[in-house]
Protein backbone atom coordinates (compact mmCIF):
# COMPACT_ATOMS: atom_id res chain seq x y z
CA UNK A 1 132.34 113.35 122.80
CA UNK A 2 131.92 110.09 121.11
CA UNK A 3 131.06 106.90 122.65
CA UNK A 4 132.71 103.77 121.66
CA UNK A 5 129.87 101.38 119.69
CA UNK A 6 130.76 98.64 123.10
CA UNK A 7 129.82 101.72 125.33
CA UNK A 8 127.12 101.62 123.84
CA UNK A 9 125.87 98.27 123.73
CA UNK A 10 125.30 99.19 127.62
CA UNK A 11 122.41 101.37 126.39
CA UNK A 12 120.63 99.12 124.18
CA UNK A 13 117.52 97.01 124.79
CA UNK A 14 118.84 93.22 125.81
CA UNK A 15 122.74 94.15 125.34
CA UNK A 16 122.98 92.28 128.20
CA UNK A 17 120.43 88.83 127.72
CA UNK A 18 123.01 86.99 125.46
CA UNK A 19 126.05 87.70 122.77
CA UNK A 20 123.30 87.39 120.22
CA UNK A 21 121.16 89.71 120.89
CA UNK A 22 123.54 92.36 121.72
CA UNK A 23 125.30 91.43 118.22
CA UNK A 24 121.73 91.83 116.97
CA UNK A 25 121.12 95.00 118.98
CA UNK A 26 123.73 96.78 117.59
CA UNK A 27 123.31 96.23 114.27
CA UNK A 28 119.59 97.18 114.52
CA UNK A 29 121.03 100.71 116.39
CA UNK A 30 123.85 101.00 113.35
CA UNK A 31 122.27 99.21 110.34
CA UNK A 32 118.76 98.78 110.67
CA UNK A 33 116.45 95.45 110.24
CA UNK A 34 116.15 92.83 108.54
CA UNK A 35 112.89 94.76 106.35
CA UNK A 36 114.43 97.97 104.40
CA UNK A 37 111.18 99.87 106.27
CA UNK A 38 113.37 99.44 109.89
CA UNK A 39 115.84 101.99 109.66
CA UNK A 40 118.69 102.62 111.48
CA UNK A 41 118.13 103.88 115.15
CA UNK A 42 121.43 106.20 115.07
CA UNK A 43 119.72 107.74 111.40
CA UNK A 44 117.34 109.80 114.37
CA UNK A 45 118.75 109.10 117.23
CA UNK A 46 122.36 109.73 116.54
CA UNK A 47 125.49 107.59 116.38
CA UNK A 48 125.82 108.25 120.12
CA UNK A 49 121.99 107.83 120.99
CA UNK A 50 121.87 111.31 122.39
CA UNK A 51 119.08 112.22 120.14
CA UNK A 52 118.49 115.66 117.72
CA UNK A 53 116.81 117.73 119.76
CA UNK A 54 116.59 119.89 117.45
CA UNK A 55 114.87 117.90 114.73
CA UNK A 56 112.98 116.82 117.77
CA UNK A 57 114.96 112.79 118.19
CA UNK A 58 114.94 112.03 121.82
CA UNK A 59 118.19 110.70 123.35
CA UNK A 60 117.76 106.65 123.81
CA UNK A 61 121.42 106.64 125.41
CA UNK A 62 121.49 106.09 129.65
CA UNK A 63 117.16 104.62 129.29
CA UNK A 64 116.96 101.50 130.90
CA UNK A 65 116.10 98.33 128.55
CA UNK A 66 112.58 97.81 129.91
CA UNK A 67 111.35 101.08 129.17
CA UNK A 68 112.69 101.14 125.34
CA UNK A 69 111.42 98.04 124.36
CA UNK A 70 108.06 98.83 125.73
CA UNK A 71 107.87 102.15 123.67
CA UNK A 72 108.92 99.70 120.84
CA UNK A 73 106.25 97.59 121.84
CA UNK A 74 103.74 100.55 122.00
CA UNK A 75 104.39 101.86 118.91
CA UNK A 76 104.21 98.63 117.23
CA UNK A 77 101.01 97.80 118.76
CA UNK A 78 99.65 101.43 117.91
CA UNK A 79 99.00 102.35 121.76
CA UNK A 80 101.61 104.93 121.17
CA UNK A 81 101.40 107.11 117.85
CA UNK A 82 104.11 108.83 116.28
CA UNK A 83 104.10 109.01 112.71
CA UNK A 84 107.61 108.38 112.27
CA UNK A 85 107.96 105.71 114.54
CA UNK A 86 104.86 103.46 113.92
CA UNK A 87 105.90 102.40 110.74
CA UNK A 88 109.93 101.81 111.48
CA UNK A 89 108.86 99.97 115.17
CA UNK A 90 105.99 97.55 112.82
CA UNK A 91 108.63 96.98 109.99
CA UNK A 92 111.16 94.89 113.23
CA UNK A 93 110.42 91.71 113.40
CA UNK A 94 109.27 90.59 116.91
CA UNK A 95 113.06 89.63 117.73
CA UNK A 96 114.22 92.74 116.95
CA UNK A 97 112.00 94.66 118.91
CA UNK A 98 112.89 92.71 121.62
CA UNK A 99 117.08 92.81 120.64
């Protein structure tokens, strides 16, 4: 089943503050950052954000806002470790953790 990319702007951290940041939200999911180290979310995650379980990607899709951009947070901080993530969630800048 694939998910339309408005569908899901719905699942994205601030898709909902302003047109802005849910411009800038999706491009972070699809694209990446602005630094070459932040990679695409949907490279792991999946074009739909329902993760590879497989490869051991979570599903971001249906998580509430608050709670992903605290893991982003986390991992940017270092409070939470993964050594994939740590280096992709310190390469956003501080807007586009919060996007």
């Amino acid at each position: 089943m694939e998910i339309s990319r408005w569908a899901l702007l719905c699942f994205l951290p601030g898709a909902f503050t302003t047109p802005a940041f849910a411009a800038d939200a999706q491009k972070i999911f699809s694209q990446g950052g602005s630094n070459p180290g932040a990679i695409a979310c949907s490279t792991c995650h999946g074009a739909d954000g329902l993760g590879m379980p497989s490869a051991g990607f979570p599903r971001l899709a249906d998580l509430p806002a608050d709670y992903l951009t605290k893991q982003i947070s986390d991992f940017r901080s270092g409070s939470r470790s993964n050594p994939i993530m740590l280096p992709i969630a310190q390469a956003l800048s501080e807007d586009e953790s919060k996007a």
